[in-house]
Protein backbone atom coordinates (compact mmCIF):
# COMPACT_ATOMS: atom_id res chain seq x y z
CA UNK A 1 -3.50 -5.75 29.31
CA UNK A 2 -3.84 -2.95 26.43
CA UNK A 3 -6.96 -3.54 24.19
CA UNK A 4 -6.77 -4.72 20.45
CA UNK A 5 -9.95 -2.81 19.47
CA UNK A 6 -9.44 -3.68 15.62
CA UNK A 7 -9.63 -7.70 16.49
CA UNK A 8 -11.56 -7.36 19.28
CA UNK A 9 -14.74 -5.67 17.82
CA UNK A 10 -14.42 -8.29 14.94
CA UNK A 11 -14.86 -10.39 17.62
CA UNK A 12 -17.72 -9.07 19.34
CA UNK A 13 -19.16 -8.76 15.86
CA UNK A 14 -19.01 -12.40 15.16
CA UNK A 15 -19.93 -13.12 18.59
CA UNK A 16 -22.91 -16.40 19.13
CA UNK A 17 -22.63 -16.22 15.00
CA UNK A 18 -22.96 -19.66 13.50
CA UNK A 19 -19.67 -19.33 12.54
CA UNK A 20 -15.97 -20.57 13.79
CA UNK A 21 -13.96 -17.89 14.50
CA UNK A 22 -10.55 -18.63 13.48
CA UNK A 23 -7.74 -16.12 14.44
CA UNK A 24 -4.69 -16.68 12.76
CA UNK A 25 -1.51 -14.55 13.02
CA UNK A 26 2.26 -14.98 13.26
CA UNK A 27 3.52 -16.11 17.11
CA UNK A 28 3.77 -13.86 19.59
CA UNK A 29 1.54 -11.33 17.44
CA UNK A 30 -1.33 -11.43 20.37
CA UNK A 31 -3.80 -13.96 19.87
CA UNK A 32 -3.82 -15.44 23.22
CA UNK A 33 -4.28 -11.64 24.82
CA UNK A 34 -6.96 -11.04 22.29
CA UNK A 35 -8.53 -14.44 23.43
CA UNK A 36 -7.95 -13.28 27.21
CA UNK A 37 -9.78 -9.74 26.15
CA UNK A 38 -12.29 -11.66 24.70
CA UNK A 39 -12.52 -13.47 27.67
CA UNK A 40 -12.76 -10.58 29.68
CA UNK A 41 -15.78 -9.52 27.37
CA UNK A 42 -17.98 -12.38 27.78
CA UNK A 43 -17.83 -12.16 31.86
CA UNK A 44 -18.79 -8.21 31.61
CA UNK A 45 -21.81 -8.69 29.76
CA UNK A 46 -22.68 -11.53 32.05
CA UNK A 47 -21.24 -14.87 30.94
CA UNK A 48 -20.42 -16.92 33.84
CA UNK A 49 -16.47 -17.97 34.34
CA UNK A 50 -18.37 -21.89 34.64
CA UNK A 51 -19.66 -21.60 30.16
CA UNK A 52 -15.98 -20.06 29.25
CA UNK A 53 -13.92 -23.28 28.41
CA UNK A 54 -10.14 -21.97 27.81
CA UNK A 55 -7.77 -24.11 27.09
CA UNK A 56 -4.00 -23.03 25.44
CA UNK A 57 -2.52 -26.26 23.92
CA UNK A 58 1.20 -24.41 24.19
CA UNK A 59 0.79 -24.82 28.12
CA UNK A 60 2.38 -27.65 30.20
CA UNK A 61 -1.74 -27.78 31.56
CA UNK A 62 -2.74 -29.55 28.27
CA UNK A 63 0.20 -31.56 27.53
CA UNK A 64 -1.51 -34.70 27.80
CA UNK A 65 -4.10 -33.96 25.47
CA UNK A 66 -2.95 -35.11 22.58
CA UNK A 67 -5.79 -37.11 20.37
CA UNK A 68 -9.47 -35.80 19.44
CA UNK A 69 -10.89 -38.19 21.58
CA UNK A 70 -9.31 -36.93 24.50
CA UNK A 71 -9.85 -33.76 24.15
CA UNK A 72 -13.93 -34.22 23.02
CA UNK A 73 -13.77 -35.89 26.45
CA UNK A 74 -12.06 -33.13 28.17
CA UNK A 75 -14.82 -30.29 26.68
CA UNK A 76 -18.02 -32.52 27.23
CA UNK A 77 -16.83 -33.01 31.14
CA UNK A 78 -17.06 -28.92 30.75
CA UNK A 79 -20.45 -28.17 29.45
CA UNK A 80 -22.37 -27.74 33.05
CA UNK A 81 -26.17 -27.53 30.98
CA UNK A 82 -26.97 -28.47 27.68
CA UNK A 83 -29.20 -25.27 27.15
CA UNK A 84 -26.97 -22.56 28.23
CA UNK A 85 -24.32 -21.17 25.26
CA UNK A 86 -20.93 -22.55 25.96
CA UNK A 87 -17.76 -20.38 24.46
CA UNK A 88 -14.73 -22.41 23.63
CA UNK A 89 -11.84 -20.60 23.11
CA UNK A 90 -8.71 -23.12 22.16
CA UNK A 91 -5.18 -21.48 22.13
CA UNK A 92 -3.05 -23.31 19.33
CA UNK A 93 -5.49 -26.34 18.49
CA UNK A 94 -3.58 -27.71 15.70
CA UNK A 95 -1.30 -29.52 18.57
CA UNK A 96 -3.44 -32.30 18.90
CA UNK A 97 -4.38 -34.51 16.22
CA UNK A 98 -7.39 -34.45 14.23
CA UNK A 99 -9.01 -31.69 16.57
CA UNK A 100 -11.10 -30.45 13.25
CA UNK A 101 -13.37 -33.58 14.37
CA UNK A 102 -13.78 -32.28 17.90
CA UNK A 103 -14.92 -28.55 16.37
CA UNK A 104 -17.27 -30.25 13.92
CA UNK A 105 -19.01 -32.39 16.50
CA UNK A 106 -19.84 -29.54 18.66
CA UNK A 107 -20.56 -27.38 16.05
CA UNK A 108 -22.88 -29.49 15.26
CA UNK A 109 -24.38 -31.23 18.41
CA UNK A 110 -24.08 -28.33 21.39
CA UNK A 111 -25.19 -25.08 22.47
CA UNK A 112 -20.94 -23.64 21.99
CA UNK A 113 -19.90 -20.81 20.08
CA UNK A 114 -16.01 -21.57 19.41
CA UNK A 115 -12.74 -19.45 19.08
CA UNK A 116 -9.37 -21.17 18.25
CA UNK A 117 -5.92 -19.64 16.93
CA UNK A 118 -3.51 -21.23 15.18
CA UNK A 119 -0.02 -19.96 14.43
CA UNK A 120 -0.20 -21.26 10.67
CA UNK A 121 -2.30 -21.33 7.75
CA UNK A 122 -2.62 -24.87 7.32
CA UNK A 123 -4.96 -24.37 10.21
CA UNK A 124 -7.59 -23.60 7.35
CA UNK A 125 -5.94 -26.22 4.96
CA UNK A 126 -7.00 -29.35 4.33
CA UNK A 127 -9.73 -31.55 6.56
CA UNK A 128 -11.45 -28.12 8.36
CA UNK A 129 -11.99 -26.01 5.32
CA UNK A 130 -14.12 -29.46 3.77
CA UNK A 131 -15.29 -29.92 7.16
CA UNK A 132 -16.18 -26.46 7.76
CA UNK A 133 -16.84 -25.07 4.40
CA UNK A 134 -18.55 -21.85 4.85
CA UNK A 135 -18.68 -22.00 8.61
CA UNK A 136 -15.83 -20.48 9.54
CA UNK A 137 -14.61 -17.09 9.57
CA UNK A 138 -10.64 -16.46 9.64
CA UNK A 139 -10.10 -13.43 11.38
CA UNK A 140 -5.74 -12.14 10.39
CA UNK A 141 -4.06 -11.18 13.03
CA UNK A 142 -0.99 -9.04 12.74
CA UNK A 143 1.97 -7.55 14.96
CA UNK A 144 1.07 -4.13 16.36
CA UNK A 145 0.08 -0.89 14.18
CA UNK A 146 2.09 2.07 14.19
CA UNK A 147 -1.29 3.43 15.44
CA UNK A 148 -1.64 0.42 18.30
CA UNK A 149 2.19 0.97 19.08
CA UNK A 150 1.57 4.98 20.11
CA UNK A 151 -1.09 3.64 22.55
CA UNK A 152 0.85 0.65 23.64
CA UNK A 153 3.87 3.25 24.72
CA UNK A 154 1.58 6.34 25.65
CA UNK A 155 3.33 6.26 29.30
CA UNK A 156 6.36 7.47 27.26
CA UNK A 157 5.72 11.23 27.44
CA UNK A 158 9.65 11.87 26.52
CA UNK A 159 9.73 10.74 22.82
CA UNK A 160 8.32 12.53 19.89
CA UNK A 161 5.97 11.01 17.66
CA UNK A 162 8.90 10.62 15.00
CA UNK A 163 11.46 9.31 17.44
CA UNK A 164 8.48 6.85 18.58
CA UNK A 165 8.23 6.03 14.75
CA UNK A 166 12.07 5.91 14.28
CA UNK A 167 11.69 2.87 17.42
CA UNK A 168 8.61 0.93 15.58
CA UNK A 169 10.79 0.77 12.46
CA UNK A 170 13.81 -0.49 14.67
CA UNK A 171 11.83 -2.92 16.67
CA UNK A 172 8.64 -3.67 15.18
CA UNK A 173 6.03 -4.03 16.20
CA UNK A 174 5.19 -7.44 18.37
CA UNK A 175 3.24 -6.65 21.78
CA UNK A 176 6.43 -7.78 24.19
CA UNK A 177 8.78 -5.45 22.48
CA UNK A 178 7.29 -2.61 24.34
CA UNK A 179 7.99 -4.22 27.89
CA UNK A 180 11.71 -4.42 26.92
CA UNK A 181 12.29 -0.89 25.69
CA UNK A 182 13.09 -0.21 29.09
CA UNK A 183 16.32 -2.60 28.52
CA UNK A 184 17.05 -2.48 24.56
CA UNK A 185 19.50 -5.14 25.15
CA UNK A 186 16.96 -7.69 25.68
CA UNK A 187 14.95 -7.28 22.68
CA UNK A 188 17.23 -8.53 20.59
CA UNK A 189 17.53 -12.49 22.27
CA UNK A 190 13.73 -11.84 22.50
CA UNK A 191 13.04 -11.18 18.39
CA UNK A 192 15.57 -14.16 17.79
CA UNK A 193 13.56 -16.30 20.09
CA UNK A 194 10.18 -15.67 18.64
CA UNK A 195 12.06 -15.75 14.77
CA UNK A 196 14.27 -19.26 15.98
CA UNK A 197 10.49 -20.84 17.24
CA UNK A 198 8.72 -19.60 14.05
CA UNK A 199 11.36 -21.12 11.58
CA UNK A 200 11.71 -24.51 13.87
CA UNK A 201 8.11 -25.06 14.91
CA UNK A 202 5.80 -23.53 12.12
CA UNK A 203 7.98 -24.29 8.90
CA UNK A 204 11.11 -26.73 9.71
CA UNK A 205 9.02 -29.43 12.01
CA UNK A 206 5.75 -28.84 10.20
CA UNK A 207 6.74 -29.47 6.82
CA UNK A 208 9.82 -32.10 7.34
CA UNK A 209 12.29 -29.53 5.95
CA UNK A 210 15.79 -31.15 5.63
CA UNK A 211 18.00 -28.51 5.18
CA UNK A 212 17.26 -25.68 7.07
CA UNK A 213 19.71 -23.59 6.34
CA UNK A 214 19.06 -23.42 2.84
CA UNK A 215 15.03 -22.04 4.22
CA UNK A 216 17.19 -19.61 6.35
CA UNK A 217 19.17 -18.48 3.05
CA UNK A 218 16.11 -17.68 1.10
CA UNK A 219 14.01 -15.93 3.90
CA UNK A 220 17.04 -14.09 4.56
CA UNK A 221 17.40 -12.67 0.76
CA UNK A 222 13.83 -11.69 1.17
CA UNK A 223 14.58 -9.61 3.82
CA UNK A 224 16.92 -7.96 2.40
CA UNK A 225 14.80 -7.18 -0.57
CA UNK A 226 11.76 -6.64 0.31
CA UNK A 227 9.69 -4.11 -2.40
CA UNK A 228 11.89 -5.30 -5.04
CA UNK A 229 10.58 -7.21 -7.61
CA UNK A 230 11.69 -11.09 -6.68
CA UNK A 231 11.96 -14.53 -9.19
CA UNK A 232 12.67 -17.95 -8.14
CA UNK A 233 15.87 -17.51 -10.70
CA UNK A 234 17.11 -14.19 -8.68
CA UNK A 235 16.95 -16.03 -5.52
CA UNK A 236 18.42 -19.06 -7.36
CA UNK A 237 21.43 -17.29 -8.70
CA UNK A 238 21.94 -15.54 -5.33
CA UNK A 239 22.47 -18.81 -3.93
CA UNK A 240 24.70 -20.38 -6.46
CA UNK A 241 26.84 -17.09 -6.14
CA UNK A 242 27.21 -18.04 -2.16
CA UNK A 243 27.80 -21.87 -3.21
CA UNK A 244 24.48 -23.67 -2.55
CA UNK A 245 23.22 -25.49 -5.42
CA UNK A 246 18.93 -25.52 -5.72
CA UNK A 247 16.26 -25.79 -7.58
CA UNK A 248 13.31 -23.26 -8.56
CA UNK A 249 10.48 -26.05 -7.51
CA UNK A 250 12.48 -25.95 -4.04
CA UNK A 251 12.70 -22.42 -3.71
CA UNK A 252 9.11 -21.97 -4.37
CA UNK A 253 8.03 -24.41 -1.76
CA UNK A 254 10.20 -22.94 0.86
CA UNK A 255 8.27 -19.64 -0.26
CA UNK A 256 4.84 -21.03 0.43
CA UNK A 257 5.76 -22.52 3.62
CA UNK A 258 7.19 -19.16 4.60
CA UNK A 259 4.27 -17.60 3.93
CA UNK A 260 1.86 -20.23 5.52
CA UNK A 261 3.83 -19.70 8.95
CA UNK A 262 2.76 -15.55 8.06
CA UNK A 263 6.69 -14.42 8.01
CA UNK A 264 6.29 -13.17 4.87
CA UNK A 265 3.43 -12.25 2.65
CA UNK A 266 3.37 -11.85 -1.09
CA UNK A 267 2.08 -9.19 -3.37
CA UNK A 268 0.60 -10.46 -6.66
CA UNK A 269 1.72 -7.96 -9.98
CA UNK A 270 -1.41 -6.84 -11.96
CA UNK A 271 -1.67 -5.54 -15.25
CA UNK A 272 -3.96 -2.29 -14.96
CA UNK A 273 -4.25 -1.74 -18.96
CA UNK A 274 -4.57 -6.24 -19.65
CA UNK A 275 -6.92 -6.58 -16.14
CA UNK A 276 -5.13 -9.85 -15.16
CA UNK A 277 -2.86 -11.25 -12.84
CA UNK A 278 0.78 -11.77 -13.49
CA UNK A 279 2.39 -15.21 -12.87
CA UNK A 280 5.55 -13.82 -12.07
CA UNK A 281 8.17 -11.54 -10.75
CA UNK A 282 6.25 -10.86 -7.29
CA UNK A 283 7.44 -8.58 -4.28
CA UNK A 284 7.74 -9.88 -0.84
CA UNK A 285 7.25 -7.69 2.59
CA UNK A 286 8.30 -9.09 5.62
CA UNK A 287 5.77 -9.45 8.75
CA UNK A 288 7.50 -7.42 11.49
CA UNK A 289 10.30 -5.16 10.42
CA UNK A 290 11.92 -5.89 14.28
CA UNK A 291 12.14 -9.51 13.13
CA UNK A 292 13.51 -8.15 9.67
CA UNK A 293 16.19 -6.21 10.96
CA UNK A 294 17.53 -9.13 13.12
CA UNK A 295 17.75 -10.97 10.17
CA UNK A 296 19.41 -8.17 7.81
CA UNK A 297 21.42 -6.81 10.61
CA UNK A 298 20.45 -3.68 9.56
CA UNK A 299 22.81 -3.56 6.42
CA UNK A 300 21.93 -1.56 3.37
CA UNK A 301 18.48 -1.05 4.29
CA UNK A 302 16.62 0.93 1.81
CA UNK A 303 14.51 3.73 3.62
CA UNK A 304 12.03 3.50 0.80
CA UNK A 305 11.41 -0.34 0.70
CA UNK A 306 10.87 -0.23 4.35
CA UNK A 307 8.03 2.57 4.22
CA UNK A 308 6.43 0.40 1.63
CA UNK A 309 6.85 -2.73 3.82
CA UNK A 310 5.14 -0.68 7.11
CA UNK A 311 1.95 1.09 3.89
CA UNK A 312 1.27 -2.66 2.79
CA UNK A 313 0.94 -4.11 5.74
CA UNK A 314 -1.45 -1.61 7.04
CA UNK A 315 -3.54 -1.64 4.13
CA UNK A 316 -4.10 -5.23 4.53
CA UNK A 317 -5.01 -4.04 8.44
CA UNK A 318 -7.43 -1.97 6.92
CA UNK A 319 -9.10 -5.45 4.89
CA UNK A 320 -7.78 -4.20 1.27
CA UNK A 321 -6.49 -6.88 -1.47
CA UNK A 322 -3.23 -5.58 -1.99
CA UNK A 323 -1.71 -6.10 -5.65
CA UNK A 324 1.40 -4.14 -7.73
CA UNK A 325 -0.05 -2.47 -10.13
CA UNK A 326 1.44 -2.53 -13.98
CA UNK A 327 0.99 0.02 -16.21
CA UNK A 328 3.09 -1.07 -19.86
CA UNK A 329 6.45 -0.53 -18.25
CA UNK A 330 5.50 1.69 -15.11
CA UNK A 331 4.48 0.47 -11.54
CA UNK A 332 2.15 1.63 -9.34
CA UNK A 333 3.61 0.66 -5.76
CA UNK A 334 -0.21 -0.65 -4.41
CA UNK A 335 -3.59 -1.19 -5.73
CA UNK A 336 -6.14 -1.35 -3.03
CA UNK A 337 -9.10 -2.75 -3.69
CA UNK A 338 -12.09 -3.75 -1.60
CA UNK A 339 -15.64 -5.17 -3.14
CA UNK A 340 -17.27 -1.48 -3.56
CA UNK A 341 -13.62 0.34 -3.57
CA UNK A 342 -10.01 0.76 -4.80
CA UNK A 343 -7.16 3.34 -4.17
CA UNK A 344 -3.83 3.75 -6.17
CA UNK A 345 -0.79 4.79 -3.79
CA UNK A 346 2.72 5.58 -4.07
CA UNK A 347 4.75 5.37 -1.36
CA UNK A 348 8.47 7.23 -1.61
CA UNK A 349 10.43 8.52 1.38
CA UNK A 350 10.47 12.19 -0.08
CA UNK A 351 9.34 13.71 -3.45
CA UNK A 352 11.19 17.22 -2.48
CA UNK A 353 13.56 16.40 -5.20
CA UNK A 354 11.72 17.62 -8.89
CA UNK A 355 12.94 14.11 -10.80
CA UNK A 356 11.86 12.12 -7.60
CA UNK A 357 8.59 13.68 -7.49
CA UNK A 358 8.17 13.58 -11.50
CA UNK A 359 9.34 9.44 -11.41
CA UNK A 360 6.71 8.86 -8.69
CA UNK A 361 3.83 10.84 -10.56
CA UNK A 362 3.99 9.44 -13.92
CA UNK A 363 2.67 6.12 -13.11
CA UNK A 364 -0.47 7.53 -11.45
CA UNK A 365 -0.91 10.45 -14.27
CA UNK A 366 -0.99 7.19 -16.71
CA UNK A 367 -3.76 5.17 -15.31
CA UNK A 368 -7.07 6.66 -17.02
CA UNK A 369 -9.89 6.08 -14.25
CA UNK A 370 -10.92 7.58 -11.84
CA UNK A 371 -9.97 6.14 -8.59
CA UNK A 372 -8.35 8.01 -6.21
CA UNK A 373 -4.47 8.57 -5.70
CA UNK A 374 -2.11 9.12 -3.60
CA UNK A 375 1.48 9.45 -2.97
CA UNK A 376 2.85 8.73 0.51
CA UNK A 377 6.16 10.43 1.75
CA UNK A 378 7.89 11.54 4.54
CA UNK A 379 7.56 15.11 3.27
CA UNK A 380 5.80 17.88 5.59
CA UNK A 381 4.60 20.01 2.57
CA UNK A 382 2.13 22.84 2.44
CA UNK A 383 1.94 20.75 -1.39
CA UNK A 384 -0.39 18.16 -0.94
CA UNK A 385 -2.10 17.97 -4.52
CA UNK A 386 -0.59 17.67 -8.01
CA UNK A 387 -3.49 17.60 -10.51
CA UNK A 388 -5.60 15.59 -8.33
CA UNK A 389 -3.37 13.38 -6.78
CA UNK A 390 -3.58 13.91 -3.10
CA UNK A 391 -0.02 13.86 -1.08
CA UNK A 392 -0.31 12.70 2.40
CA UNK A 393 2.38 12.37 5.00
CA UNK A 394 3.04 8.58 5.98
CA UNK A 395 2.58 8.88 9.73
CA UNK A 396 -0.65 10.99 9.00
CA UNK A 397 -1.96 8.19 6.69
CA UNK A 398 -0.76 5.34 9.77
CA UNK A 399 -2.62 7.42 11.91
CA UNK A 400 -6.36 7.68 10.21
């Protein structure tokens, strides 16, 4: 079992905190390992096995849990002595109903620090976040790093470190894909499993979605455009070109739902000059670019767009806001921003070429502050600074 050190210290961080820790994440992303590491934790700084209370509400062990009573039952059965600190660690709680009782109550009335994962955002929607207000901390969980991937495949002395990268952006980057690289013919029956259980169980049967493959249409056009600017009307007319009549209230729901099941993530445009948020004409990035591809089949995939996918989601590894940045009729790819912090970055597959290079300057010469810049590429270049703007090489930058 590799570690996740990134989730894993945020863990130990949090750890006998007041809080709930909430892990959240796509399936198949890790959470249960991260829970078993966890696990593994506690017992090696002297928890006994007898105050760990797993349960994972995916396996046939729990089936016939199924109400909050039952499963306050199950839990209280558990605790062996009121004054020692109980962990809880629940796998996939939002299978039974009204569990957000359960947490309360022993939040409130035992000695239990609690863990639970969920596999969509409505986890935090609704009756735990007024429960739970301010007592929780959500802890986002994605598919591997390029960074986690080179440790996950380390055994592989043979491949380079850009034939390694050439795989992640194949594949992507979920935890089982590296058992199956052995036998690339299984890992694509495996990334249409884990896509196929997503769609059914986190989107189609959570929200009552009628025609499914209408949902499959539109996540489908945002694969293939991911980093371009999307509307509700593009995706509309897209659709009435293939012969499927809609509306821009359903396509924005579908959206949302999309998102709260963490397929696909959306990046807010800002206006740098106006400092506000832009209502419209967002981009899109997908979660996994292995589940991507499967969905694209690979065809006119933009090198570009799929660097910028691979920068964003590692910034929001690294705990950045992420936003487009708008500058009159420029764009800056990402703003990063943190409370005490914020970084401009470009993100282009090469600037070698002297109009390529000048196109992806210009909108970081015309922001006046004083933030730092850079421009990611593929480029190694002895070149790494144009009037202050730093250029740094993308699997350098993955690798920080």
């Amino acid at each position: 079992m590799k570690n996740r050190d990134l989730y894993l210290n945020q863990l130990i961080r949090f750890k006998d905190k007041p809080l709930i820790k909430v892990i959240t994440g796509l399936r198949r992303s890790g959470k249960s390992t991260l829970l078993s590491l966890f696990e593994n934790h506690l017992m090696a700084t002297g928890v006994i096995k007898e105050c760990i209370i797993r349960m994972n509400f995916e396996s046939f062990e729990f089936d016939d849990i199924t109400t909050y009573k039952e499963l306050h039952g199950y839990i209280k059965e558990r605790i062996i002595d009121k004054n020692m600190k109980h962990y809880l660690l629940l796998d996939e709680v939002q299978q039974v109903s009204s569990w957000e009782k359960v947490i309360n109550s022993f939040l409130v009335d035992a000695n239990v620090d609690i863990y639970i994962t969920g596999s969509n955002a409505y986890l935090l929607s609704s009756e735990l976040s007024t429960l739970l207000s301010g007592r929780y901390v959500e802890i986002k969980m994605q598919p591997l790093s390029f960074k986690e991937y080179l440790n996950f495949t380390e055994d592989d002395q043979e491949k380079s470190l850009s034939e390694k990268f050439d795989q992640y952006l194949l594949y992507g980057g979920l935890p089982t894909i590296v058992e199956l690289q052995d036998h690339p013919e299984t890992i694509g029956p495996f990334l249409e499993g884990v896509y196929s259980t997503v769609l059914m169980k986190d989107v189609i049967e959570r929200n009552n979605i009628r025609d499914a493959a209408l949902l499959e249409s539109i996540l489908k056009f945002i694969a293939a455009n991911i980093g371009s600017i999307v509307s509700t009307k593009k995706i509309s007319d897209y659709l009435t070109s293939s012969g499927r009549k809609t509306t821009s209230d359903t396509i924005d729901n579908y959206l949302k739902m999309l998102e709260n099941a963490f397929i696909i993530y959306k990046a807010n445009r800002y206006d740098l000059k106006g400092k506000m948020f832009l209502k419209t004409l967002e981009k899109y990035y997908i979660v996994d670019m292995g589940i991507r591809n499967r969905l694209t089949g690979l065809k006119g995939t933009d090198y570009g767009h799929v660097l910028e996918n691979i920068v964003y989601l590692e910034l929001l590894r690294r705990g950045y806001e992420v936003t487009i940045g708008k500058i009159g009729n420029l764009e800056v790819d990402f703003v990063a921003t943190k409370p005490d912090e914020k970084i401009y970055f470009q993100v282009s597959a090469t600037i070698m070429d002297e109009t390529t290079r000048t196109r992806e300057l210009r909108p970081l010469k015309s922001t006046s502050d004083n933030y730092p810049k850079y421009i990611l590429t593929m480029d190694q270049t002895v070149f790494n600074d144009y009037s202050g703007i730093k250029v740094v090489n993308i699997l350098d930058f993955l690798l920080e």
